[in-house]
C-alpha atoms as a PDB file:
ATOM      1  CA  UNK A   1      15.804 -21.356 -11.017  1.00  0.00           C
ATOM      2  CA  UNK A   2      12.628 -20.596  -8.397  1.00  0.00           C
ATOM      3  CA  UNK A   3      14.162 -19.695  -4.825  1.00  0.00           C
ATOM      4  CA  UNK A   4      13.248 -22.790  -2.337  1.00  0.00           C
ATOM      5  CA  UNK A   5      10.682 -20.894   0.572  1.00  0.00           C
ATOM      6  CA  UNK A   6      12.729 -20.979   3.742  1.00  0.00           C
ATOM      7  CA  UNK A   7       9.908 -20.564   6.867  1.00  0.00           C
ATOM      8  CA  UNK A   8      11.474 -20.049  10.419  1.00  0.00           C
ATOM      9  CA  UNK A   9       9.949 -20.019  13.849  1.00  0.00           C
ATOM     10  CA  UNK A  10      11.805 -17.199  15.720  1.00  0.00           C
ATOM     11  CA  UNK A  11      10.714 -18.644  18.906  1.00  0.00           C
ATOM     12  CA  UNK A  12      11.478 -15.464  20.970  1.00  0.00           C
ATOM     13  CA  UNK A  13      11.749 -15.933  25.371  1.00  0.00           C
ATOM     14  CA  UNK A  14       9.901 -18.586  25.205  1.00  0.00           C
ATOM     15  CA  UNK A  15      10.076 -22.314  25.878  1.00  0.00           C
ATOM     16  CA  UNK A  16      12.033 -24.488  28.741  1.00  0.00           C
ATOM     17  CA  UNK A  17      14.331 -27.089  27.424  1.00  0.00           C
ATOM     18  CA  UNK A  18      12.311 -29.625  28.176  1.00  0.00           C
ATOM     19  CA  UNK A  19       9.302 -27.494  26.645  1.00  0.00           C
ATOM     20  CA  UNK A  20      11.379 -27.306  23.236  1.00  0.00           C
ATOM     21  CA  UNK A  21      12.089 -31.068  22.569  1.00  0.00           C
ATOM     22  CA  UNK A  22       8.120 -31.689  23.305  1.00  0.00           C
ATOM     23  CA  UNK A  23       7.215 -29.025  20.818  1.00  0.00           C
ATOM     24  CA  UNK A  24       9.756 -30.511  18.152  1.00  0.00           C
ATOM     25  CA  UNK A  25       8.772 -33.599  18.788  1.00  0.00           C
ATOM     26  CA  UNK A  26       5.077 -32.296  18.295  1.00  0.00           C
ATOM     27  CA  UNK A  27       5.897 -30.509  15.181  1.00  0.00           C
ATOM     28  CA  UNK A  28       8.221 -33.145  13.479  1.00  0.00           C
ATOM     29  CA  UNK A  29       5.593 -34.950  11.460  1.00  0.00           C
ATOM     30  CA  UNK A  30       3.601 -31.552  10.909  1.00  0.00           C
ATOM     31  CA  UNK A  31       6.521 -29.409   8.867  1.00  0.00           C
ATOM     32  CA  UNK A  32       7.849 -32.683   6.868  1.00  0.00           C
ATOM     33  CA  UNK A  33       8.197 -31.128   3.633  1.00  0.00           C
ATOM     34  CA  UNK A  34      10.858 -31.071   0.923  1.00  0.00           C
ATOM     35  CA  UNK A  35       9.003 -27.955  -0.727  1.00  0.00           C
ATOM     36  CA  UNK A  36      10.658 -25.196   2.208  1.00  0.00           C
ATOM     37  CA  UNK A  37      13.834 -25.215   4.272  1.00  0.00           C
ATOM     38  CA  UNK A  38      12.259 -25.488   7.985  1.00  0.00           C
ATOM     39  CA  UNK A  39      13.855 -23.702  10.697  1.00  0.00           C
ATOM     40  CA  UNK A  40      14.023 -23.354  14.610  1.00  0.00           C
ATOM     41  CA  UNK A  41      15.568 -20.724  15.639  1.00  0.00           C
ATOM     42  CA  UNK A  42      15.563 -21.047  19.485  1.00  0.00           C
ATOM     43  CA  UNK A  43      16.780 -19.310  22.709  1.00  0.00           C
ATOM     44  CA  UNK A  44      20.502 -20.281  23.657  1.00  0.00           C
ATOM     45  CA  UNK A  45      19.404 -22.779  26.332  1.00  0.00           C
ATOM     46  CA  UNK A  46      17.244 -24.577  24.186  1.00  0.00           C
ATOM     47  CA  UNK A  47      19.533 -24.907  20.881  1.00  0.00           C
ATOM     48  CA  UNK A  48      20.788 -28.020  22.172  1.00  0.00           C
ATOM     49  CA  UNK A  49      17.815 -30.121  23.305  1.00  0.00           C
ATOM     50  CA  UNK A  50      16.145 -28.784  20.202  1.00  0.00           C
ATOM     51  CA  UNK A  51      19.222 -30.245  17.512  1.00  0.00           C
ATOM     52  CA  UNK A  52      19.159 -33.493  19.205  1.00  0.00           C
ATOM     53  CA  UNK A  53      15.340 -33.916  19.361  1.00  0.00           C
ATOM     54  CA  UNK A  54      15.210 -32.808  15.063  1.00  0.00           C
ATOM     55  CA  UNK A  55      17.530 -34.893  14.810  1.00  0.00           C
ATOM     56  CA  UNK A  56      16.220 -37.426  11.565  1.00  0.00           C
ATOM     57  CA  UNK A  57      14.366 -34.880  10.793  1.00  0.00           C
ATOM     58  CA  UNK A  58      14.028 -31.601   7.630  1.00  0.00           C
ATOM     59  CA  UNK A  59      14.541 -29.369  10.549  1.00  0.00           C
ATOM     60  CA  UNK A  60      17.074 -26.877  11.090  1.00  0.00           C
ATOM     61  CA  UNK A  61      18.341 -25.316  14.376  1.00  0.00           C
ATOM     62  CA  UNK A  62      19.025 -21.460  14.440  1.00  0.00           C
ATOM     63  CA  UNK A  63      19.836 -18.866  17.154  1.00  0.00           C
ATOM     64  CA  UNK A  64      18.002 -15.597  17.952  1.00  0.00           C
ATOM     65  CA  UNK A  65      21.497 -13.761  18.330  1.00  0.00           C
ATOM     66  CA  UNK A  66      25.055 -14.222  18.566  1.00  0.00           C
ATOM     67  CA  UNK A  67      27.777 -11.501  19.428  1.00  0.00           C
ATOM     68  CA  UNK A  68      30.464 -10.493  16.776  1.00  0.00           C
ATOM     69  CA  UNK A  69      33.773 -11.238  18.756  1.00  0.00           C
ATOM     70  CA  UNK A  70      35.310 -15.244  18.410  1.00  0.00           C
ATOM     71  CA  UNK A  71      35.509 -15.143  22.328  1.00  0.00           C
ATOM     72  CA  UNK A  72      36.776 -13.012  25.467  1.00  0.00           C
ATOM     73  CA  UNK A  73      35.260 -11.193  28.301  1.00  0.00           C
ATOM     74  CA  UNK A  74      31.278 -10.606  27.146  1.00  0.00           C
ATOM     75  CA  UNK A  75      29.861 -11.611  30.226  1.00  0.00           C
ATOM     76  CA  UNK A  76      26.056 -13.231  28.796  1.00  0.00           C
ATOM     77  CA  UNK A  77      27.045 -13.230  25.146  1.00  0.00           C
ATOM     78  CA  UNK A  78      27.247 -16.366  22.823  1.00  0.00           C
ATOM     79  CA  UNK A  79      30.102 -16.636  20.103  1.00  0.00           C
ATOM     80  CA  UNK A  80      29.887 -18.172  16.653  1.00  0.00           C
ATOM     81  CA  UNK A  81      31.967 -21.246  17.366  1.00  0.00           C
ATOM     82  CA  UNK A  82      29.904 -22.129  20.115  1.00  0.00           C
ATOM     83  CA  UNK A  83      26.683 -22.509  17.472  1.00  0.00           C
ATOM     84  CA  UNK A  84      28.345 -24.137  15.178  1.00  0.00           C
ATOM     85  CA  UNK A  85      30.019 -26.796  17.313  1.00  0.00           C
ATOM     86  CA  UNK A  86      26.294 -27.296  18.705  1.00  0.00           C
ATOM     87  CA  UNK A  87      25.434 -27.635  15.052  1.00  0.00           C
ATOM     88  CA  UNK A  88      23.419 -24.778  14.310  1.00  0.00           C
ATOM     89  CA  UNK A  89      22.927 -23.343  10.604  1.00  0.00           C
ATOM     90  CA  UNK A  90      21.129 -19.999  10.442  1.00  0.00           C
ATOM     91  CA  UNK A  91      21.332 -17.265  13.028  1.00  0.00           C
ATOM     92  CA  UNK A  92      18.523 -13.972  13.146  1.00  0.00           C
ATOM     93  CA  UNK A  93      19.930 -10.941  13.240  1.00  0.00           C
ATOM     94  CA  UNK A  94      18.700  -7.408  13.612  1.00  0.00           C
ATOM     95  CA  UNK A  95      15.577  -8.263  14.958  1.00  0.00           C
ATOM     96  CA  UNK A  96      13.467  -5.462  15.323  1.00  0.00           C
ATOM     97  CA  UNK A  97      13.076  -6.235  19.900  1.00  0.00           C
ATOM     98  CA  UNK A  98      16.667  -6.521  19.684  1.00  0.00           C
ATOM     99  CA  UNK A  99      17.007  -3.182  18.042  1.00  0.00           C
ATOM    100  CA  UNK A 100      14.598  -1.795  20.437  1.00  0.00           C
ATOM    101  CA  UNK A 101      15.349  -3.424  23.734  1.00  0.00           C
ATOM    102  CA  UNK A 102      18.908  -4.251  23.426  1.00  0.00           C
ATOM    103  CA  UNK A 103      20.698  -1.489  21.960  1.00  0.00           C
ATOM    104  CA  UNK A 104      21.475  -3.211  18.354  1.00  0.00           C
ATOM    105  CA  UNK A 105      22.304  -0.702  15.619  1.00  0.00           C
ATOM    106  CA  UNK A 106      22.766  -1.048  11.828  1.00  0.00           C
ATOM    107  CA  UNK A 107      26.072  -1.176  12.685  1.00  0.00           C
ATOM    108  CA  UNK A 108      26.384  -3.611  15.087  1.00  0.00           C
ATOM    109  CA  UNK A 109      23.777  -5.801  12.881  1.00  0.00           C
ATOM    110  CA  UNK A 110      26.744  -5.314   9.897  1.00  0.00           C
ATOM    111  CA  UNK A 111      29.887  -6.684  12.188  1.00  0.00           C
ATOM    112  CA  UNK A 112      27.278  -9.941  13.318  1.00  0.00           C
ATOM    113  CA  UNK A 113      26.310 -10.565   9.698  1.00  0.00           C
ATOM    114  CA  UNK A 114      30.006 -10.568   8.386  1.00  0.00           C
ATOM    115  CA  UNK A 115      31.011 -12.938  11.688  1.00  0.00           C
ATOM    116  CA  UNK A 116      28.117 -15.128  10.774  1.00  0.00           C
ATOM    117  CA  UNK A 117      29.438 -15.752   7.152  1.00  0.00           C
ATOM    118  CA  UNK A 118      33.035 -15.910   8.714  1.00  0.00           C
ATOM    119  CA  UNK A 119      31.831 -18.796  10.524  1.00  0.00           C
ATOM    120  CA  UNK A 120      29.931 -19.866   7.550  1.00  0.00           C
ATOM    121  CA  UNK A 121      26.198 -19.640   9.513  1.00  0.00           C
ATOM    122  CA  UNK A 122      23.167 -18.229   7.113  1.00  0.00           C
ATOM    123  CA  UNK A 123      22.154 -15.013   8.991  1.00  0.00           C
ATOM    124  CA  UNK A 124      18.527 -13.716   8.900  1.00  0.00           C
ATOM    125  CA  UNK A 125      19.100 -10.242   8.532  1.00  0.00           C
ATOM    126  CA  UNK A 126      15.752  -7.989   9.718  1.00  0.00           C
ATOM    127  CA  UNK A 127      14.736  -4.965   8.819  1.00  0.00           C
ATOM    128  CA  UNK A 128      11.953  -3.076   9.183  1.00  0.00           C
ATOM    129  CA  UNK A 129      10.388   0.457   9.729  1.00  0.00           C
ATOM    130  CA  UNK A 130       7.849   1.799  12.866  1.00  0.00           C
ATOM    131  CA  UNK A 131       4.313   2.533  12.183  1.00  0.00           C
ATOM    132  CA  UNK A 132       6.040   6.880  12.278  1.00  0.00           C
ATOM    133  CA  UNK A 133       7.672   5.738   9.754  1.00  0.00           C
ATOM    134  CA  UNK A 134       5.505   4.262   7.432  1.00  0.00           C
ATOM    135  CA  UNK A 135       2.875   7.537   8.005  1.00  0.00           C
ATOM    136  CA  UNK A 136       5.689   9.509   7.068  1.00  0.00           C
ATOM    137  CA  UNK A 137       6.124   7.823   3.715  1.00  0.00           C
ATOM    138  CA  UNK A 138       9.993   7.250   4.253  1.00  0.00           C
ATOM    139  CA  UNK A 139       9.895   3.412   4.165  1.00  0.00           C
ATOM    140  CA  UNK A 140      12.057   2.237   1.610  1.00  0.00           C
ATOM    141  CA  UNK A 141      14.248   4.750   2.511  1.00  0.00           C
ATOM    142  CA  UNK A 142      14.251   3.142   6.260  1.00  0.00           C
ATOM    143  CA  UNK A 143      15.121  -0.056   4.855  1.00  0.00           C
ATOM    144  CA  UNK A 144      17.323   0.285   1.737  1.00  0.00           C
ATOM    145  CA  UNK A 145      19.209   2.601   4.804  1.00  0.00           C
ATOM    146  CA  UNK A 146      19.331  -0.638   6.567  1.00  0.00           C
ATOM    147  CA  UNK A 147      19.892  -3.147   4.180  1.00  0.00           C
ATOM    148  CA  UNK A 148      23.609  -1.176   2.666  1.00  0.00           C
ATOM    149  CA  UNK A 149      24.572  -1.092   5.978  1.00  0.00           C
ATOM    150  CA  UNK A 150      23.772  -4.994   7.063  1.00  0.00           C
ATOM    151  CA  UNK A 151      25.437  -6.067   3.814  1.00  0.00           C
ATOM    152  CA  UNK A 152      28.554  -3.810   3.986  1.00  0.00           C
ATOM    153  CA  UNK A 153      31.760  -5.670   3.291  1.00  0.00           C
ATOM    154  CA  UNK A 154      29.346  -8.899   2.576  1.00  0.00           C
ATOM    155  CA  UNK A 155      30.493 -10.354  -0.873  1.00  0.00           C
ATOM    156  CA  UNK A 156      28.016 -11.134  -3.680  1.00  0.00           C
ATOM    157  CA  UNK A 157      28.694 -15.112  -3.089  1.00  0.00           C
ATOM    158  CA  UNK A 158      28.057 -14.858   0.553  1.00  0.00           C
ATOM    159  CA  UNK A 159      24.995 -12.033   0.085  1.00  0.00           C
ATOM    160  CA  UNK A 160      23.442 -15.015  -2.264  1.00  0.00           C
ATOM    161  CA  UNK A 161      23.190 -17.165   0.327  1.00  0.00           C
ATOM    162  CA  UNK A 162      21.900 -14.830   2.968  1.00  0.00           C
ATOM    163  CA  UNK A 163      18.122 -14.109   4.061  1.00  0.00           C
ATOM    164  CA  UNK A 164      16.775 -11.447   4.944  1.00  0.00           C
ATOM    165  CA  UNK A 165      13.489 -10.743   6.639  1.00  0.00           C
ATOM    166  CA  UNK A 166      11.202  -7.751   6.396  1.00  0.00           C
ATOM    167  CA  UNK A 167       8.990  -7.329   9.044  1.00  0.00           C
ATOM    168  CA  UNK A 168       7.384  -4.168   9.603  1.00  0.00           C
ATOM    169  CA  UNK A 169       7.597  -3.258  13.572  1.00  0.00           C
ATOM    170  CA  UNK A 170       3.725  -2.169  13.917  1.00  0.00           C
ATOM    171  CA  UNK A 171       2.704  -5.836  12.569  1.00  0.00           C
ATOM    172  CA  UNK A 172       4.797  -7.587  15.051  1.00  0.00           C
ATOM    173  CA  UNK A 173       3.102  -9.539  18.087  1.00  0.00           C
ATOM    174  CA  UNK A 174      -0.028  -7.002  16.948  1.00  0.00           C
ATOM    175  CA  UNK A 175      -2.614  -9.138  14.979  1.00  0.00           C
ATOM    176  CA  UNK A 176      -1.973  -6.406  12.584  1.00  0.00           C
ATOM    177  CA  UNK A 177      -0.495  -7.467   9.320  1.00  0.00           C
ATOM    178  CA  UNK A 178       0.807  -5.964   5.984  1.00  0.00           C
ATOM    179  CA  UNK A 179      -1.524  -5.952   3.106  1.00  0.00           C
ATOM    180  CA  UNK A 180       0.002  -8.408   0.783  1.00  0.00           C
ATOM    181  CA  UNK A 181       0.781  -5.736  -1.347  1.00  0.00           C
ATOM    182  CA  UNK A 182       2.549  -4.076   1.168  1.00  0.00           C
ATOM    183  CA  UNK A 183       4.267  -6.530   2.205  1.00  0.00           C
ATOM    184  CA  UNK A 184       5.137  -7.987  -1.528  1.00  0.00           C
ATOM    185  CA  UNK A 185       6.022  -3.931  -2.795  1.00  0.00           C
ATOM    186  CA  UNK A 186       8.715  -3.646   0.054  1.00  0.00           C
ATOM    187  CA  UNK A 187      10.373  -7.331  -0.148  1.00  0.00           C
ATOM    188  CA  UNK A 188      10.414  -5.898  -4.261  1.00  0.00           C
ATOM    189  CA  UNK A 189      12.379  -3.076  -3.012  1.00  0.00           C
ATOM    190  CA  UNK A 190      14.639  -5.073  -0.531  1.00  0.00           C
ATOM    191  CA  UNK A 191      15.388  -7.020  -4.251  1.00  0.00           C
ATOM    192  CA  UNK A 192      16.118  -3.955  -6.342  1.00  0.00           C
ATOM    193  CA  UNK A 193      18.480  -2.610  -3.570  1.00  0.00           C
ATOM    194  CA  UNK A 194      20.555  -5.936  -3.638  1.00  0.00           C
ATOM    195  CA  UNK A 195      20.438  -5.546  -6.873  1.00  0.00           C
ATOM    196  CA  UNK A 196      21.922  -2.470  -7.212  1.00  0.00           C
ATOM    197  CA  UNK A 197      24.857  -3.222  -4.448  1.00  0.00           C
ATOM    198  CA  UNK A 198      25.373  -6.376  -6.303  1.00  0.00           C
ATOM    199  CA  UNK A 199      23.858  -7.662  -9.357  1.00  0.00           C
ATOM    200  CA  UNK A 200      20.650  -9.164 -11.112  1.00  0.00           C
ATOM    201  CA  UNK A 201      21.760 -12.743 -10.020  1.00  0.00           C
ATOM    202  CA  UNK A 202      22.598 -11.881  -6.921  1.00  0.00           C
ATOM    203  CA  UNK A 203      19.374 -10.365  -6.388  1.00  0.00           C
ATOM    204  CA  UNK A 204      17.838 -13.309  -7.748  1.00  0.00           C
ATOM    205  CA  UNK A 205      19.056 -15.559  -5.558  1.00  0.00           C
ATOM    206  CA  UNK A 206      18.958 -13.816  -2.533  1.00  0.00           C
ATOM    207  CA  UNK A 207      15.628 -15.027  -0.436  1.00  0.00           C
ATOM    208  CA  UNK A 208      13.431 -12.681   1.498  1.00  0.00           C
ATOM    209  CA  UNK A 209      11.129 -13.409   3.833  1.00  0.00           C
ATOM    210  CA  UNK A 210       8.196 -11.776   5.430  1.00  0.00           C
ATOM    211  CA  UNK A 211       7.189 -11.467   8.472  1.00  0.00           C
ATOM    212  CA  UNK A 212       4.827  -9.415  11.161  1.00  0.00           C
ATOM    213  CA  UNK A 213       1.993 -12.241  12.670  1.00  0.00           C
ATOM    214  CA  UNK A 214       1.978 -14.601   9.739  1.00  0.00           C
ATOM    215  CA  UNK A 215      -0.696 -17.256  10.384  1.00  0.00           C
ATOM    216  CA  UNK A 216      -1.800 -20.294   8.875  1.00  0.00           C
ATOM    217  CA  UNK A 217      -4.620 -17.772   7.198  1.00  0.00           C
ATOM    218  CA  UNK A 218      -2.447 -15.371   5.447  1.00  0.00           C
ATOM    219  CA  UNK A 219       0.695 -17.413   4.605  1.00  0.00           C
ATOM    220  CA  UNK A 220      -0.782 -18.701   0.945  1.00  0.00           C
ATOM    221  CA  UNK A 221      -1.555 -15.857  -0.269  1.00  0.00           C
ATOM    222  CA  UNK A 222       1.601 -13.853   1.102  1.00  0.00           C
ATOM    223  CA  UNK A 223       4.272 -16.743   0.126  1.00  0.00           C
ATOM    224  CA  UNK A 224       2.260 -16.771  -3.674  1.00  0.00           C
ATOM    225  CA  UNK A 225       4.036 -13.141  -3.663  1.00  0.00           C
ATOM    226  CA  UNK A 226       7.140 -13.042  -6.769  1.00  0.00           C
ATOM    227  CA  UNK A 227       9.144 -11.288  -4.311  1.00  0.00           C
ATOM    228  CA  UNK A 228       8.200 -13.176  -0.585  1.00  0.00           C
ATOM    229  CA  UNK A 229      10.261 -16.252  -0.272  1.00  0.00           C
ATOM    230  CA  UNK A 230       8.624 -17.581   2.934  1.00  0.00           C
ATOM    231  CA  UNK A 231       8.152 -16.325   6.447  1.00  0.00           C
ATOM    232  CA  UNK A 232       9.627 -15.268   9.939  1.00  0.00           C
ATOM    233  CA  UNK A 233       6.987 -16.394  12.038  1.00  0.00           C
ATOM    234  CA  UNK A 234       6.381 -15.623  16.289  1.00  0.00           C
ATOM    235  CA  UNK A 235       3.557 -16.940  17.891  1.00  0.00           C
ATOM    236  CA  UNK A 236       2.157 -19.568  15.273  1.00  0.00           C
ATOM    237  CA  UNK A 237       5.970 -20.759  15.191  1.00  0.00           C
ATOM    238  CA  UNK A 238       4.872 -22.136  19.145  1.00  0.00           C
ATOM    239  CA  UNK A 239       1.737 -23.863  18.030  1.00  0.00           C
ATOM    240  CA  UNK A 240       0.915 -27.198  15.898  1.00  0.00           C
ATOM    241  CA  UNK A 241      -0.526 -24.354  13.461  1.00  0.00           C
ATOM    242  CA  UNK A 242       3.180 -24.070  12.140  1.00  0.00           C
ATOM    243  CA  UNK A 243       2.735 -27.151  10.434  1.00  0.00           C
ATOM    244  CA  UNK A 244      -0.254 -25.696   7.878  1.00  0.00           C
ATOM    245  CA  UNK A 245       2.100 -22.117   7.127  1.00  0.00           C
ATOM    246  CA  UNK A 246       5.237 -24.815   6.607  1.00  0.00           C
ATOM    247  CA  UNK A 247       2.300 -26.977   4.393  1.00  0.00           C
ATOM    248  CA  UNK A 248       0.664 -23.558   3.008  1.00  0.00           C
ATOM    249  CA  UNK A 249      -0.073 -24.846  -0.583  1.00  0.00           C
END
């Protein structure tokens, strides 16, 4: 059975409240498409303005982060309950500025990803390696590294339901993007590593996205990839563009 593209907007610090529902409401008729799974994922203060204005709509509401303990004393954090009861679906996690800015670790990526399917929201799991890294040829390694940890304790039924998105740090917010073949030879090797941990069906079903400034431009020819299953998209997420990467056929 062909995996059904899934293309999010991680929408990153930006957008007021009000800002959000005009952009949905903007976007609505633009990403109406049974061919992909749309999603929002939006900053905290925006999640709910943005579920009631999709409301009707093929769009899903996500979060950019949520913390790993049900509730307590985590001054600025955001528990699972409190997405779901909002109604949100999907959740990224591991995002590269996270890792970078915020302290997250492979670790700390694997206890949010195993509290997300507690709570039964689809995490977004990132990974991805530094332009160092990619000169120094250890890649795969980087990620396969980061994928075994994200998915530890994850069971196959819940890993088939995951996605995960590869976006390699030196194409993000750049203009710089993967070759398609770079970008289609690592989501191959994200595969073959779920495969391994789990199984061929598993890996299979599993879908992996790219991302690292997709555009209306490159998104055919990357989501035509056997391996790229849609797209984790920043800036063109913000703009009516969204609607042709969503419509990329």
């Amino acid at each position: 059975m062909a995996r059904k593209k899934i293309i999010a907007g991680n929408w990153k610090m930006n957008m007021t409240p009000s800002q959000a529902v005009e952009l949905i409401n903007t976007l609505k008729p633009l990403v109406a498409t049974e061919d992909a799974d749309v999603v929002f994922c939006v900053p905290a203060i925006d999640i709910i303005p943005a579920i009631e204005a999709a409301k009707g709509s093929n769009i899903e509401i996500g979060a950019e982060n949520m913390y790993y303990e049900e509730k307590g004393a985590y001054t600025g954090e955001i528990a699972p309950d409190m997405l779901t009861d909002a109604g949100v679906k999907y959740v990224i996690i591991g995002h590269s500025e996270r890792r970078e800015y915020f302290a997250e670790t492979n670790e700390t990526v694997n206890k949010k990803v195993l509290k997300a399917f507690a709570h039964g929201i689809t995490p977004i799991v990132c990974c991805g390696e530094s332009l160092t890294q990619r000169e120094q040829g250890i890649t795969i390694d980087w990620i396969r590294q980061q994928i075994k940890i994200a998915f530890l304790g994850v069971s196959a039924e819940q890993a088939k339901t995951a996605v995960i998105a590869y976006e390699p740090i030196w194409a993000i917010g750049t203009g710089k993007t993967a070759t398609t073949e770079q970008a289609q030879e690592v989501c191959a090797a994200i595969r073959v590593c779920i495969g391994e941990m789990y199984d061929e069906a598993t890996a299979e079903a599993i879908r992996i996205q790219y991302g690292g400034s997709v555009n209306a431009a490159t998104a055919a020819e990357l989501f035509a990839q056997p391996d790229i299953d849609g797209g984790l998209v920043g800036g063109a997420a913000l703009k009516p563009d969204f609607g042709k990467i969503v419509n990329y056929k």
